[in-house]
N, C-alpha and C. Protein backbone atom coordinates (compact mmCIF):
# COMPACT_ATOMS: atom_id res chain seq x y z
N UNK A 1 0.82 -1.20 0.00
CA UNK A 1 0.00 0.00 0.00
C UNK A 1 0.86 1.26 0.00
N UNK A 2 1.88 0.93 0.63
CA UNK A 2 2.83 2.55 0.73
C UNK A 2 3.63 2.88 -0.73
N UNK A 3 3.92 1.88 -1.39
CA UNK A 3 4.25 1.64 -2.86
C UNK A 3 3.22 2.44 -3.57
N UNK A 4 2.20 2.21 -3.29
CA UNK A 4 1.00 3.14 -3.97
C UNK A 4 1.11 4.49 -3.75
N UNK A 5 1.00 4.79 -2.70
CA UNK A 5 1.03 6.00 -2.23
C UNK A 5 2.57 6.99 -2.43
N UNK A 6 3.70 6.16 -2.31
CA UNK A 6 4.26 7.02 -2.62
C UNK A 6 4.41 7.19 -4.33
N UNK A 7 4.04 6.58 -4.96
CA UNK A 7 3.63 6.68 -6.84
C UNK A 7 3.24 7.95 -6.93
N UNK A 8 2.01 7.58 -6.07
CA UNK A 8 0.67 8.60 -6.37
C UNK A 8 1.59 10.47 -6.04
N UNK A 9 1.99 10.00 -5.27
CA UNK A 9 2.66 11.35 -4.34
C UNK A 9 3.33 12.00 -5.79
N UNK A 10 5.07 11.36 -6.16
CA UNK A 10 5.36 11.41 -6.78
C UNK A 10 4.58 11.84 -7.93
N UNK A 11 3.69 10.61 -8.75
CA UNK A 11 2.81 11.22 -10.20
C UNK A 11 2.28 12.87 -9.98
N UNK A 12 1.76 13.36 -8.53
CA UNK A 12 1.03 14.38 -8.69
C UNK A 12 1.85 15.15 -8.75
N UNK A 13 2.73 15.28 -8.06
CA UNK A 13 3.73 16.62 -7.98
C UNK A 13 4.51 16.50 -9.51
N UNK A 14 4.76 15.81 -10.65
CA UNK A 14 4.84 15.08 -11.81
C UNK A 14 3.79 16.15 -12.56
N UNK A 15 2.42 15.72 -12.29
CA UNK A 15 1.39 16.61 -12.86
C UNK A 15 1.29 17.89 -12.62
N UNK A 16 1.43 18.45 -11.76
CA UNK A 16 1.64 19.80 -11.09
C UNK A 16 2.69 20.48 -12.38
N UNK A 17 3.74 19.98 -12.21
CA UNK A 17 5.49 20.49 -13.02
C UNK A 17 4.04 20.96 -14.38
N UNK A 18 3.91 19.89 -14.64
CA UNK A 18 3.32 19.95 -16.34
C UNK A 18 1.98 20.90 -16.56
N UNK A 19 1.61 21.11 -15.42
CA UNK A 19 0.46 21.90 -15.39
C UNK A 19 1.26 23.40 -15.73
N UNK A 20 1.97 23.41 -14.76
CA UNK A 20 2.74 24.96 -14.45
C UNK A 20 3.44 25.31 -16.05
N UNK A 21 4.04 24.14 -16.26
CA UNK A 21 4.50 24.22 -17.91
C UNK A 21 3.68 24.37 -19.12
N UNK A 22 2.54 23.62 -18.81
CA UNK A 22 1.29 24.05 -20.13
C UNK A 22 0.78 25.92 -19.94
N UNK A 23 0.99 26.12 -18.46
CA UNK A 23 -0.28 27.60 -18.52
C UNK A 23 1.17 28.51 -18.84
N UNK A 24 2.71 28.18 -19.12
CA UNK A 24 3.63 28.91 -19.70
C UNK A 24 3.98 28.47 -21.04
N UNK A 25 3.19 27.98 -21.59
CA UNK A 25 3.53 27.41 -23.03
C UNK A 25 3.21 28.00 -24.25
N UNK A 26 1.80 29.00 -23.79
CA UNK A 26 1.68 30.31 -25.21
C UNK A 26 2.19 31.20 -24.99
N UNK A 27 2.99 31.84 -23.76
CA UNK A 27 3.49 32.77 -23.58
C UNK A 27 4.79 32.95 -24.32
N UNK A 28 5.00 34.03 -25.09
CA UNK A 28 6.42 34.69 -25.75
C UNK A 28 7.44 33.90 -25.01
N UNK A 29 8.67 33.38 -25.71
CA UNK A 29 10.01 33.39 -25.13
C UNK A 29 10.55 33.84 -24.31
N UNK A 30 10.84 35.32 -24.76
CA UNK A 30 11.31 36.32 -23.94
C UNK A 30 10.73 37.30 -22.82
N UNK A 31 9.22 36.54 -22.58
CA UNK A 31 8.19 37.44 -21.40
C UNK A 31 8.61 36.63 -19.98
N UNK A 32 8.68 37.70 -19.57
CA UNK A 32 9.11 37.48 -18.02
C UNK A 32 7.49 36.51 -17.17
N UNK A 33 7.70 35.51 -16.60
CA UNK A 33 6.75 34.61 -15.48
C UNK A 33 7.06 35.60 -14.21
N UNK A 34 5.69 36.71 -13.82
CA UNK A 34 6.17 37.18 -12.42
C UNK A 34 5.85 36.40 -11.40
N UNK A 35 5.30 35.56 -11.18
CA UNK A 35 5.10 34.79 -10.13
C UNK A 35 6.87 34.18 -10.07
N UNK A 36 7.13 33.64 -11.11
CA UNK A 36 8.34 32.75 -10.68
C UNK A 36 9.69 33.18 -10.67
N UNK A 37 9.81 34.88 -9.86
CA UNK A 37 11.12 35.23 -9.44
C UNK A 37 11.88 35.44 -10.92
N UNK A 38 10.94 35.86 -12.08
CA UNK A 38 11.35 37.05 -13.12
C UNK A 38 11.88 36.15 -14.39
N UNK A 39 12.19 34.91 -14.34
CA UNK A 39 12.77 33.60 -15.35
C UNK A 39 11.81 34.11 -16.62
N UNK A 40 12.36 33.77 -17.43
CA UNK A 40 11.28 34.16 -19.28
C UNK A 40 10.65 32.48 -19.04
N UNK A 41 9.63 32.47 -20.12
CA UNK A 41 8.71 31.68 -20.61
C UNK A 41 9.19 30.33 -20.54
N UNK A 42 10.31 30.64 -21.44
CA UNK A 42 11.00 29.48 -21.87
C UNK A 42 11.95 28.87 -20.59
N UNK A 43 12.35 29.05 -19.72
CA UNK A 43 13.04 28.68 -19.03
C UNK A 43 12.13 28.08 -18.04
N UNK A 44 11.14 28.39 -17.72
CA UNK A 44 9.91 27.97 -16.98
C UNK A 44 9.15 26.83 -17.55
N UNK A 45 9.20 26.64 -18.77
CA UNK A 45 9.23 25.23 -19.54
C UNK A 45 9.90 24.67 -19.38
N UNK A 46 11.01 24.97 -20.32
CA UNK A 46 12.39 23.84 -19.54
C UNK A 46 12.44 23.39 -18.03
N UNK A 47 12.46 24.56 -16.99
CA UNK A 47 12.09 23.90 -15.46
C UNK A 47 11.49 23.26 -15.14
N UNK A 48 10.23 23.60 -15.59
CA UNK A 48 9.29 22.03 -14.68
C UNK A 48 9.16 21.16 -15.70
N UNK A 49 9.36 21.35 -17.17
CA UNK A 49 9.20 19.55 -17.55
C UNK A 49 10.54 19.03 -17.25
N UNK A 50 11.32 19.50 -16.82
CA UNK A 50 12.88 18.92 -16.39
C UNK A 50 12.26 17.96 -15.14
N UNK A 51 11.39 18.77 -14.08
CA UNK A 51 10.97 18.73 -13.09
C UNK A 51 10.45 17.28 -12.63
N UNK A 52 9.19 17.79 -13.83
CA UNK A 52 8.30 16.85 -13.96
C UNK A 52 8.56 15.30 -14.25
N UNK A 53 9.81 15.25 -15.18
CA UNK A 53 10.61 14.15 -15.79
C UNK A 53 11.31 13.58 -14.19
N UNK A 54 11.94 14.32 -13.27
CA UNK A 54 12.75 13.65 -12.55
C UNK A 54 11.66 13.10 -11.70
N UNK A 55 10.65 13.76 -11.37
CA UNK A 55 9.64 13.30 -9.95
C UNK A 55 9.03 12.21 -10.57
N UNK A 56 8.70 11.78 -12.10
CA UNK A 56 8.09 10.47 -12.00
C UNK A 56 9.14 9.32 -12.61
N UNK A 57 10.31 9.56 -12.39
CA UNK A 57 10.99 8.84 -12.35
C UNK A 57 11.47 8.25 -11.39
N UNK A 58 12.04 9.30 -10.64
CA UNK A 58 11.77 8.94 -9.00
C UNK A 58 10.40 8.43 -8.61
N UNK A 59 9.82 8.67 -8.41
CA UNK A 59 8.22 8.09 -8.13
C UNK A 59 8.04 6.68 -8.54
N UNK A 60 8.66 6.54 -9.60
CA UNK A 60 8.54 4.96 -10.40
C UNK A 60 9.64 4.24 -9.61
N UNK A 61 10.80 4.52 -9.72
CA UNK A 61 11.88 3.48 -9.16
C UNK A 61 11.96 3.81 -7.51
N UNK A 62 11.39 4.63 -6.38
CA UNK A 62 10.98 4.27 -5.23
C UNK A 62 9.86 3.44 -5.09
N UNK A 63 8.39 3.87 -6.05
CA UNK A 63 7.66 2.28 -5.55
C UNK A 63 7.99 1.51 -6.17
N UNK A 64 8.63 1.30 -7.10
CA UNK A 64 8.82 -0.22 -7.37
C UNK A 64 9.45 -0.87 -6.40
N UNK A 65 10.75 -0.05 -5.99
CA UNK A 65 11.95 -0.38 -4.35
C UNK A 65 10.79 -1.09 -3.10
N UNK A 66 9.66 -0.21 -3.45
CA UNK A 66 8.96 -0.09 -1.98
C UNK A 66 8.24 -1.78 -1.79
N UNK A 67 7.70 -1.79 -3.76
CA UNK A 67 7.13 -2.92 -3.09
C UNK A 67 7.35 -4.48 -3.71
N UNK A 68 8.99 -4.34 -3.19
CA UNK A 68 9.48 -5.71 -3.58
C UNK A 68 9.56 -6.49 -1.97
């Protein structure tokens, strides 16, 4: 059960990254994200699908660890 849960944990914060990356994805290149401490568009893409890539990877190879 904790194998589950920590997936789930992992997948959401996974979904989150990609959320934050889709609502910066029509935005210009070069327009500043003010919420996120002034970074352009593009770098705020690159960040969380970077993000997003490591947490469900991690997420995958801790529950699998969890539930052997």
């Amino acid at each position: 059960m904790t194998s589950i849960l920590v997936f789930m944990a992992f997948g959401f914060i996974a979904l989150f990254c990609i959320a934050i990356a889709g609502a910066c994805w029509d935005l210009p290149d070069g327009e500043t994200v003010g919420a996120l401490a002034g970074i352009t568009a593009r770098e705020a893409r690159i960040l969380y699908l970077t993000c997003a890539d490591i947490m469900a990877g991690v997420g995958l190879i801790v529950g699998l660890l969890e539930g052997r």
